[in-house]
C-alpha atoms as a PDB file:
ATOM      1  CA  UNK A   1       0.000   0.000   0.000  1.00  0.00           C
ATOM      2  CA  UNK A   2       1.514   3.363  -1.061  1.00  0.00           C
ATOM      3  CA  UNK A   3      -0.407   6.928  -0.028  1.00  0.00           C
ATOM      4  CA  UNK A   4       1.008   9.356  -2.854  1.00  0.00           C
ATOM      5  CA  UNK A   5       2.119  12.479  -1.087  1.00  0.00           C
ATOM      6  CA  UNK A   6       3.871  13.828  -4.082  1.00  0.00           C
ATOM      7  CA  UNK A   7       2.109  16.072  -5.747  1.00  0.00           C
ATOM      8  CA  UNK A   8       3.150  16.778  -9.277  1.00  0.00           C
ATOM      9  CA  UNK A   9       3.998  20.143 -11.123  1.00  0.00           C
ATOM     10  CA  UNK A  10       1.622  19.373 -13.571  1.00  0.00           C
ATOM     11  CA  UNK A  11      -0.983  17.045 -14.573  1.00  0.00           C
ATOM     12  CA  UNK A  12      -3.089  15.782 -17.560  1.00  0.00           C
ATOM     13  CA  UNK A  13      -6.383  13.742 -17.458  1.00  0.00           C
ATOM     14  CA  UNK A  14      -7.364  12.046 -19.716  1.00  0.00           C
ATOM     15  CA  UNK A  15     -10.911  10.876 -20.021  1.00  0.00           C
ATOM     16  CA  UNK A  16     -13.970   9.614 -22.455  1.00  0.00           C
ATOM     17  CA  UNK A  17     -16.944  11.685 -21.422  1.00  0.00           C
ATOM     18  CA  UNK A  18     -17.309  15.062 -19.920  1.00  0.00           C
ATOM     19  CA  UNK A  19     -18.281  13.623 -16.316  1.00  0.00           C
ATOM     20  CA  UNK A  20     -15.584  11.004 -15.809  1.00  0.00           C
ATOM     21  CA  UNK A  21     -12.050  12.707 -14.596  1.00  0.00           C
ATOM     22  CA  UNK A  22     -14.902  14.041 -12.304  1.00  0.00           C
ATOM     23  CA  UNK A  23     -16.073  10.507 -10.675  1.00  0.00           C
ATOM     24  CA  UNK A  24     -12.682   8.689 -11.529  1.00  0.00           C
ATOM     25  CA  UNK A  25     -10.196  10.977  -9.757  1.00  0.00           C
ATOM     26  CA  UNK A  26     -12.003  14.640  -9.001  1.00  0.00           C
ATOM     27  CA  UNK A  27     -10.701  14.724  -5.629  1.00  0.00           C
ATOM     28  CA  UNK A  28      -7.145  13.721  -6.910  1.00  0.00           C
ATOM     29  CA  UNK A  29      -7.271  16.565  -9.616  1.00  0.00           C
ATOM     30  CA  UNK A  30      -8.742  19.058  -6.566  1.00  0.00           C
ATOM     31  CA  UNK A  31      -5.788  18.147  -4.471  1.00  0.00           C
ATOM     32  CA  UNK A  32      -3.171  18.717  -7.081  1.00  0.00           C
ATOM     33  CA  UNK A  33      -4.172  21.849  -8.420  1.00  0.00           C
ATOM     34  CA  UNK A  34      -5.009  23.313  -4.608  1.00  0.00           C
ATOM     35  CA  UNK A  35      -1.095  22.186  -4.299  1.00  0.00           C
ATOM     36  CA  UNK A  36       0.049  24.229  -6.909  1.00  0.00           C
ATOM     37  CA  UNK A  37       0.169  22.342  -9.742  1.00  0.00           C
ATOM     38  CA  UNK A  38      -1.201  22.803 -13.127  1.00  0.00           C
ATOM     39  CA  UNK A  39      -3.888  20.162 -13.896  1.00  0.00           C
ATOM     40  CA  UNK A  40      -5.638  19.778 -17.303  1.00  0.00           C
ATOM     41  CA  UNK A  41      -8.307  17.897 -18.585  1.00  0.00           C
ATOM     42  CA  UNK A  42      -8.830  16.171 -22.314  1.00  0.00           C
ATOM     43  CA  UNK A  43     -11.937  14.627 -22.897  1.00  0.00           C
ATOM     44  CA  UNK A  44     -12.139  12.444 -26.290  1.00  0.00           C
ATOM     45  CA  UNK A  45     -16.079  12.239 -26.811  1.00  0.00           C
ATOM     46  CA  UNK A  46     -18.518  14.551 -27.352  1.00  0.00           C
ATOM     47  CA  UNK A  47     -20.588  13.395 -25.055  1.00  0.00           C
ATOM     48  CA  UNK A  48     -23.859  12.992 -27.061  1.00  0.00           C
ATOM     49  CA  UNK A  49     -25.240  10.089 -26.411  1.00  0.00           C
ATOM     50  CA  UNK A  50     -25.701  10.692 -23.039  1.00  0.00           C
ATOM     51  CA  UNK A  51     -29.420  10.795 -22.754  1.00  0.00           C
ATOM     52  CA  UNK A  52     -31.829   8.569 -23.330  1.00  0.00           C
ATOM     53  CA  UNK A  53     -34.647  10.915 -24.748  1.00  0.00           C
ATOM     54  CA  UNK A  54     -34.861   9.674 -28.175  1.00  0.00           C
ATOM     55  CA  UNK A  55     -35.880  13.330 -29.441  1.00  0.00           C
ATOM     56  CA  UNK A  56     -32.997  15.228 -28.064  1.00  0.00           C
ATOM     57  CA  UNK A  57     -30.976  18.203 -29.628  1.00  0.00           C
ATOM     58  CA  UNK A  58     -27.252  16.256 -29.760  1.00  0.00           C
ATOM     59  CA  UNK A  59     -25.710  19.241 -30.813  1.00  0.00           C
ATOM     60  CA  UNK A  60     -27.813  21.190 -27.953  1.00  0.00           C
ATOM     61  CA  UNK A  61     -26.551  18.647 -25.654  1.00  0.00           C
ATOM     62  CA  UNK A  62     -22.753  18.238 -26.520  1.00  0.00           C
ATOM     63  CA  UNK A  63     -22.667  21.988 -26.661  1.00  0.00           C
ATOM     64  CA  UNK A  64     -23.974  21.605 -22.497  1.00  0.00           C
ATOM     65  CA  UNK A  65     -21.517  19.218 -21.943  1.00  0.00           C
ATOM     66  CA  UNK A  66     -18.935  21.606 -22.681  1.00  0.00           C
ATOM     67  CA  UNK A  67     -20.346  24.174 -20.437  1.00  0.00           C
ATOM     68  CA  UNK A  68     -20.684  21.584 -17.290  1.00  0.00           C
ATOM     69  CA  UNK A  69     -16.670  20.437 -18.014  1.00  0.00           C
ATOM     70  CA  UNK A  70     -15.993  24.253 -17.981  1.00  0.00           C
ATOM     71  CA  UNK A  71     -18.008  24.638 -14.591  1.00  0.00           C
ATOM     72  CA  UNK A  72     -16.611  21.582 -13.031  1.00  0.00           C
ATOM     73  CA  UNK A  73     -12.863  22.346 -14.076  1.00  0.00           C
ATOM     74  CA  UNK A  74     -13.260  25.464 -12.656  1.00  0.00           C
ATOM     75  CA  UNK A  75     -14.697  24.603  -9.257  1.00  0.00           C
ATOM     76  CA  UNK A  76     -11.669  22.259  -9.181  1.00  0.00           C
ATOM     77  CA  UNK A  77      -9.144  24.925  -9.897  1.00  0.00           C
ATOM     78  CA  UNK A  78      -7.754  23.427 -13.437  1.00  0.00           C
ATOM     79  CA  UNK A  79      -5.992  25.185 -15.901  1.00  0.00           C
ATOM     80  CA  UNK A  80      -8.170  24.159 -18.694  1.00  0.00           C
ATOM     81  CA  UNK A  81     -10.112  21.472 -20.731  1.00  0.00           C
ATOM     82  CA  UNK A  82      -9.999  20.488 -24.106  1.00  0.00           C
ATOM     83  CA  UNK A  83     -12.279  17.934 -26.324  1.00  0.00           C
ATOM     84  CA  UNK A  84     -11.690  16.241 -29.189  1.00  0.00           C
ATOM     85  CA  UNK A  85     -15.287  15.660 -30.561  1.00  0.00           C
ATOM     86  CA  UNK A  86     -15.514  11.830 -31.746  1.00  0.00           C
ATOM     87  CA  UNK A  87     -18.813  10.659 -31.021  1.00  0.00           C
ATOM     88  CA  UNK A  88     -19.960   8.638 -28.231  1.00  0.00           C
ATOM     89  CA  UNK A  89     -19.144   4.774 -28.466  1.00  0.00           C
ATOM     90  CA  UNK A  90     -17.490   5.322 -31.749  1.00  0.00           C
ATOM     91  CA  UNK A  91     -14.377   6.415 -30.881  1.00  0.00           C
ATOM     92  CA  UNK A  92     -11.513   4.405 -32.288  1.00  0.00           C
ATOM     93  CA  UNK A  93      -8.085   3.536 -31.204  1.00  0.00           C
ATOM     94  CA  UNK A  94      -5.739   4.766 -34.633  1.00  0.00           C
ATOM     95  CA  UNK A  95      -3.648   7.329 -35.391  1.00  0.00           C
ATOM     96  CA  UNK A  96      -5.865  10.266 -35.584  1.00  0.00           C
ATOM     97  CA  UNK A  97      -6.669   9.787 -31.783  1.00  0.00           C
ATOM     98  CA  UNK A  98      -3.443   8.550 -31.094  1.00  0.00           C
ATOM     99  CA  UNK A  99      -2.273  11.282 -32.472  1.00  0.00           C
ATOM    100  CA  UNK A 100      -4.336  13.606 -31.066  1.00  0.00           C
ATOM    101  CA  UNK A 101      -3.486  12.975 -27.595  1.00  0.00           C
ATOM    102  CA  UNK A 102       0.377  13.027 -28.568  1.00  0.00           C
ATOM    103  CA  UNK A 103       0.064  16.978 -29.341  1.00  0.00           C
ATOM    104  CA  UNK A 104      -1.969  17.612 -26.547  1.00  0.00           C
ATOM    105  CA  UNK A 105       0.815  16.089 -24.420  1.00  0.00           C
ATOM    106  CA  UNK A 106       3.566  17.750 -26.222  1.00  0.00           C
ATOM    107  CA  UNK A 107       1.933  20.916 -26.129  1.00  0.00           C
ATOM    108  CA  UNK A 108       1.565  21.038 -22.305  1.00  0.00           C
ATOM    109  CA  UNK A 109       4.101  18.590 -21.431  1.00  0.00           C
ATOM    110  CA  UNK A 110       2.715  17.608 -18.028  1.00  0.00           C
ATOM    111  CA  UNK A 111       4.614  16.043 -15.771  1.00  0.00           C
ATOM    112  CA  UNK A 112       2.011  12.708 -14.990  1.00  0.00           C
ATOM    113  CA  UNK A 113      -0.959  11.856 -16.996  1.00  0.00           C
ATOM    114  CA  UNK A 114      -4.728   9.963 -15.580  1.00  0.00           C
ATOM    115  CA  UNK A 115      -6.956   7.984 -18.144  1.00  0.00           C
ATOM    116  CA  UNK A 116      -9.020   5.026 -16.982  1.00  0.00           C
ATOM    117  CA  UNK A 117      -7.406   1.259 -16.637  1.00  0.00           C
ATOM    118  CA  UNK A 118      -8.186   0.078 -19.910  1.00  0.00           C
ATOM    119  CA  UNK A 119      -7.284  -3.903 -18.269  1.00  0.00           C
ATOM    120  CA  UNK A 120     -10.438  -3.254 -15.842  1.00  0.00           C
ATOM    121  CA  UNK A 121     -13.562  -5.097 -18.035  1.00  0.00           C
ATOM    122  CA  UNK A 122     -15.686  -6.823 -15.473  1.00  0.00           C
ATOM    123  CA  UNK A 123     -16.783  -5.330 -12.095  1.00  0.00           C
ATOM    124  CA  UNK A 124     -18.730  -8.026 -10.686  1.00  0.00           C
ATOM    125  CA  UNK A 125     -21.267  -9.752 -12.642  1.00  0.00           C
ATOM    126  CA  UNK A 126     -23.836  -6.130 -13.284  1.00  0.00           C
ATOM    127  CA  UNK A 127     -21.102  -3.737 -14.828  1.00  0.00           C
ATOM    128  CA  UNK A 128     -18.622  -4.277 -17.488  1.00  0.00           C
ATOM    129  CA  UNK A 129     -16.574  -0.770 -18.314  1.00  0.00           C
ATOM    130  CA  UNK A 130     -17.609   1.420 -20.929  1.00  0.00           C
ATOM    131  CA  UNK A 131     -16.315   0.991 -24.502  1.00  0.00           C
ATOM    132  CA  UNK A 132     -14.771   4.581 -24.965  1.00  0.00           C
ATOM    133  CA  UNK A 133     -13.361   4.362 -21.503  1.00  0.00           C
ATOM    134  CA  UNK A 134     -11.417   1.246 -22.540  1.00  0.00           C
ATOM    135  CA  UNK A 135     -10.210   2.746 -25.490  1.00  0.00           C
ATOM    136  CA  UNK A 136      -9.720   5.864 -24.203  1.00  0.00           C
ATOM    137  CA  UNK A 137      -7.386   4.029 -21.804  1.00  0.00           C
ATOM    138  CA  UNK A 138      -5.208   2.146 -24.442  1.00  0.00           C
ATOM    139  CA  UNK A 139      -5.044   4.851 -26.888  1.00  0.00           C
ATOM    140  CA  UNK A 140      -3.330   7.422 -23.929  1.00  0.00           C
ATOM    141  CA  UNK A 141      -1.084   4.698 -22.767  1.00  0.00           C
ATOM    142  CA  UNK A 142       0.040   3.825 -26.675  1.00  0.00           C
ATOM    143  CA  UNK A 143       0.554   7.957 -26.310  1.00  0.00           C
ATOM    144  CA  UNK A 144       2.163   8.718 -24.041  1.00  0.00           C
ATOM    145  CA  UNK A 145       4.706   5.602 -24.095  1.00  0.00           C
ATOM    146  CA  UNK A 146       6.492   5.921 -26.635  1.00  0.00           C
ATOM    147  CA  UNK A 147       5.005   8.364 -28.724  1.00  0.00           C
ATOM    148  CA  UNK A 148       4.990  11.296 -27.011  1.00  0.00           C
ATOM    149  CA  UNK A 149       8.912  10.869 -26.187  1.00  0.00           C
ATOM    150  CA  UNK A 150      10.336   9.944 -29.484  1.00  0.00           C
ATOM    151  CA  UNK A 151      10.506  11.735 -32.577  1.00  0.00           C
ATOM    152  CA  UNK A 152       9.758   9.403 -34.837  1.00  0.00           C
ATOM    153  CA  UNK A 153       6.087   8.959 -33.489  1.00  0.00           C
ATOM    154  CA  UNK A 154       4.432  12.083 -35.745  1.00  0.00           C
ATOM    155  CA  UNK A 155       7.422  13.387 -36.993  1.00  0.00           C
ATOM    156  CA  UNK A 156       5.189  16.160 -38.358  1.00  0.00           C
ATOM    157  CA  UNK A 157       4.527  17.832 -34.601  1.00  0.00           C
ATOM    158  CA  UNK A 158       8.529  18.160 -34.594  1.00  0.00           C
ATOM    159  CA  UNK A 159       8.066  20.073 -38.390  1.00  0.00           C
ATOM    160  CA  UNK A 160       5.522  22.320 -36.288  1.00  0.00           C
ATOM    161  CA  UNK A 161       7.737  23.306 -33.829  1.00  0.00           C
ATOM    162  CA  UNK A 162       6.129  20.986 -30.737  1.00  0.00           C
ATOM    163  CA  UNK A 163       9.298  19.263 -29.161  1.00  0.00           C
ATOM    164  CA  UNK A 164       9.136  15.771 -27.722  1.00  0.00           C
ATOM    165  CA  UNK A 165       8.051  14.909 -24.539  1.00  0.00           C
ATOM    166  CA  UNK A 166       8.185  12.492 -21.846  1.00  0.00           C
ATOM    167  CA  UNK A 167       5.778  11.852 -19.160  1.00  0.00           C
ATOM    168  CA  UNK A 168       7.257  10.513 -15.694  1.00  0.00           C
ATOM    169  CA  UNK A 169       4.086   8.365 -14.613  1.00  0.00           C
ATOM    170  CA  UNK A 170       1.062   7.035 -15.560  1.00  0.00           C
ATOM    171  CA  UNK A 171      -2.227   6.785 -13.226  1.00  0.00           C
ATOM    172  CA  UNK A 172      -4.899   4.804 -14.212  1.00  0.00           C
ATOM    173  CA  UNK A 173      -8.296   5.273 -12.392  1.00  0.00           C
ATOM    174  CA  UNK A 174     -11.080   2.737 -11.988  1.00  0.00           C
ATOM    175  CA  UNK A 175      -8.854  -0.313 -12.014  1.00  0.00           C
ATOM    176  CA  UNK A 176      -8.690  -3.563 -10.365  1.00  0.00           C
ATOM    177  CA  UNK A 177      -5.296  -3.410  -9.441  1.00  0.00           C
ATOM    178  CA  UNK A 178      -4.248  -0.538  -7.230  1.00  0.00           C
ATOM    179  CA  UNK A 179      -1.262   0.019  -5.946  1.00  0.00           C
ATOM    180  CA  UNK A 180      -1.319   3.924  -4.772  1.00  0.00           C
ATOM    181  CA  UNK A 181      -3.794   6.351  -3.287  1.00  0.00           C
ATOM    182  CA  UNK A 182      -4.361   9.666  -2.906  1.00  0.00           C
ATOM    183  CA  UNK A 183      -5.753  11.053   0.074  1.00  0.00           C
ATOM    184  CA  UNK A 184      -8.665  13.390  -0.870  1.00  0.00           C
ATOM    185  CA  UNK A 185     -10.493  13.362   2.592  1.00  0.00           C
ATOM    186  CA  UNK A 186     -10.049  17.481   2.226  1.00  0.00           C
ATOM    187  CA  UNK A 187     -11.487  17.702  -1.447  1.00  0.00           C
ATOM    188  CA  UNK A 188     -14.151  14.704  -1.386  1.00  0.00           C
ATOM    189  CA  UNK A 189     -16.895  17.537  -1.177  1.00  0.00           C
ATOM    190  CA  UNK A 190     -15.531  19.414  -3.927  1.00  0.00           C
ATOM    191  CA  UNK A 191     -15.376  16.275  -6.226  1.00  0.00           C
ATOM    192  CA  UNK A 192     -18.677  16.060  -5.474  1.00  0.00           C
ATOM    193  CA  UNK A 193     -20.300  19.719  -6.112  1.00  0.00           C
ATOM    194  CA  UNK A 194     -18.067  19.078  -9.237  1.00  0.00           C
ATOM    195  CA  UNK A 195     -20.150  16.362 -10.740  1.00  0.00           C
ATOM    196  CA  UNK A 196     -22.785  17.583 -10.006  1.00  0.00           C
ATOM    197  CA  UNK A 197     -22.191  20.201 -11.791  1.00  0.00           C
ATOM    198  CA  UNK A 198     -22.782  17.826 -14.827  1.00  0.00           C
ATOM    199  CA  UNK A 199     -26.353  18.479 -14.300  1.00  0.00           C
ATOM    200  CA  UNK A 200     -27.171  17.024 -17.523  1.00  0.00           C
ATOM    201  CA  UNK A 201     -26.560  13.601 -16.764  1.00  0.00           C
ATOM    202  CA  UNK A 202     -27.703  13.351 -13.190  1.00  0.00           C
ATOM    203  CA  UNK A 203     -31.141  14.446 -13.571  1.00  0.00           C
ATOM    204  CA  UNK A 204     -32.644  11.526 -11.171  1.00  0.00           C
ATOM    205  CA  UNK A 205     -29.897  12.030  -8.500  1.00  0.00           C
ATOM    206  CA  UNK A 206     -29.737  13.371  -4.568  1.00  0.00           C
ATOM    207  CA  UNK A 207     -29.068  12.766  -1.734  1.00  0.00           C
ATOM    208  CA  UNK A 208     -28.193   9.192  -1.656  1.00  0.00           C
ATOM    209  CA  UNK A 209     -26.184   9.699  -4.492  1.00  0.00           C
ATOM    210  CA  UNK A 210     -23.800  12.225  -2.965  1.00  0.00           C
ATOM    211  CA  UNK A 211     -23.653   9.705  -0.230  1.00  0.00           C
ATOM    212  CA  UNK A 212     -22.967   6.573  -2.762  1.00  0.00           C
ATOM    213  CA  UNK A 213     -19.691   8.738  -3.919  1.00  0.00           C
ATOM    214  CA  UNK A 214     -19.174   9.141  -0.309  1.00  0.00           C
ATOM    215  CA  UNK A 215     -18.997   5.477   1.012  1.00  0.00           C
ATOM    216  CA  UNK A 216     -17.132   4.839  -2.677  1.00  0.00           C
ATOM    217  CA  UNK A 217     -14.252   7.197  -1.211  1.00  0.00           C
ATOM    218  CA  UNK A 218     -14.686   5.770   2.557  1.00  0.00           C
ATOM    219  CA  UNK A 219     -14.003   2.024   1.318  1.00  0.00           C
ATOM    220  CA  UNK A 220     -11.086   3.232  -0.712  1.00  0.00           C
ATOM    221  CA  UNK A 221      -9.706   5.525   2.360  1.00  0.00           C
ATOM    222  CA  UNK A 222     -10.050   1.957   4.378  1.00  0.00           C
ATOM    223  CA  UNK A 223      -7.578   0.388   2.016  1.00  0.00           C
ATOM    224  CA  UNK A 224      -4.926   3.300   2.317  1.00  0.00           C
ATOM    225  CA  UNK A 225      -5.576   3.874   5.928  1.00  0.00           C
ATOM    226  CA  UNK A 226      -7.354   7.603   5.712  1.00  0.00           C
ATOM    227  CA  UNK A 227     -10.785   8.645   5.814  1.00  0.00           C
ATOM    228  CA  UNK A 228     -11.228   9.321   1.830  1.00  0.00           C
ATOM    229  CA  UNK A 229      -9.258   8.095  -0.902  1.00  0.00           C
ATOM    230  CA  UNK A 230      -9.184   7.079  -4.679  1.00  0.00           C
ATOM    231  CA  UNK A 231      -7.175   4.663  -5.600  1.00  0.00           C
ATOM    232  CA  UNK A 232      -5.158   3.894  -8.825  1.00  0.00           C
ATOM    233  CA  UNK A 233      -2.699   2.000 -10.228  1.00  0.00           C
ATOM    234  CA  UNK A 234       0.497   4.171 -10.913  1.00  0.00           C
ATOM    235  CA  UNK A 235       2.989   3.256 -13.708  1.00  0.00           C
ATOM    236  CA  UNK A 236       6.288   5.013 -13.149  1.00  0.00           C
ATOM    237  CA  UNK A 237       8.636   5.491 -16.269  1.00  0.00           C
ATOM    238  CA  UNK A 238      11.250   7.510 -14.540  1.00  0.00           C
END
């Protein structure tokens, strides 16, 4: 069991849909940027699909989306967000995303990088993880080691001026095989108001949901030995 006390100069999250570096590692990304550091986030999808009223306004809704990331990421004290628009559950692990993510790294060279634990399928026998989060997952790994760090990988970012760049460690969120946490007993209640600041999606929420995220941090903060925690599963490269 490791508790991460380091906090990093700068971060980069990496995530599917608008409302997940919110519920995957919100009070981690709170922590860090109340610390000092300078946390992004980069969300691949456009977050579309996520209603289930057959007669919505997509564009309406994606343009929403953006407005509750901006909200959220602001309430958490980060830098910025940016979104790369591929549609939900079609986004596809090739170059163009892979690619995508590369300049996004080499143009803010952060210092550690978050995306989901592509290797975490099953949770039990009623969930199985979301397509674009496993993608998501593979395609920023595939990024950020090697791409991001050696110039052959989209030689055409060096013809642009964008330098190579290598990231120091990896944390992958929602996994099944943790082997750091961060203690986020002081920001669990700003992850929260975050989310739900992704109004959009949590339309038949309250209460007991606030307190589901609660007892989800609790049971994690049990494994590390502190009251609230997420937990991940850190990949060092230096």
């Amino acid at each position: 069991m490791v508790i991460e006390s380091t906090v990093p100069a700068s971060a980069l999250a990496v995530y599917a849909h608008p409302d997940d570096p919110e519920i995957s590692a919100g009070g981690t990304l709170a922590e860090w940027a109340e610390a000092g550091a300078q946390v992004w986030l980069l969300i691949t999808t456009r977050g579309d699909k996520g209603t289930s009223d057959p007669s919505a306004d997509l564009e309406q809704l994606t343009a929403l989306r953006v407005e509750e990331t901006a909200k959220a990421a602001d309430l958490l004290g980060l830098a910025g967000h940016f979104h790369l628009d591929h549609p939900d559950g079609e986004v596809v692990d090739d170059r163009e995303l892979r690619g995508s993510i590369v300049r996004v790294v080499r143009e803010l060279r952060p210092q550690v990088v978050l995306c989901p634990d592509p290797t975490a399928v099953f949770f039990g026998d009623r969930y199985f993880n979301h397509r674009d989060h496993r993608i998501t997952g593979w395609a920023t790994l595939d990024a950020v080691a090697p791409a991001a760090g050696n110039p052959h990988y989209f030689r055409e970012h060096l013809a642009e001026g964008l330098a190579v760049h290598e990231v120091d460690a990896v944390y992958l969120s929602g996994t099944l095989e943790p082997n750091c946490w961060v203690d986020i007993s002081e920001s669990l209640e700003r992850k929260i108001e975050a989310l739900f600041c992704h109004a959009s999606q949590l339309t038949e929420t309250g209460d007991w949901f606030r307190e589901f995220l609660r007892e989800l941090a609790e049971s994690a903060g049990a494994a590390a030995g502190v009251r609230y925690a997420e937990a991940f599963r850190r990949l060092t490269f230096r």
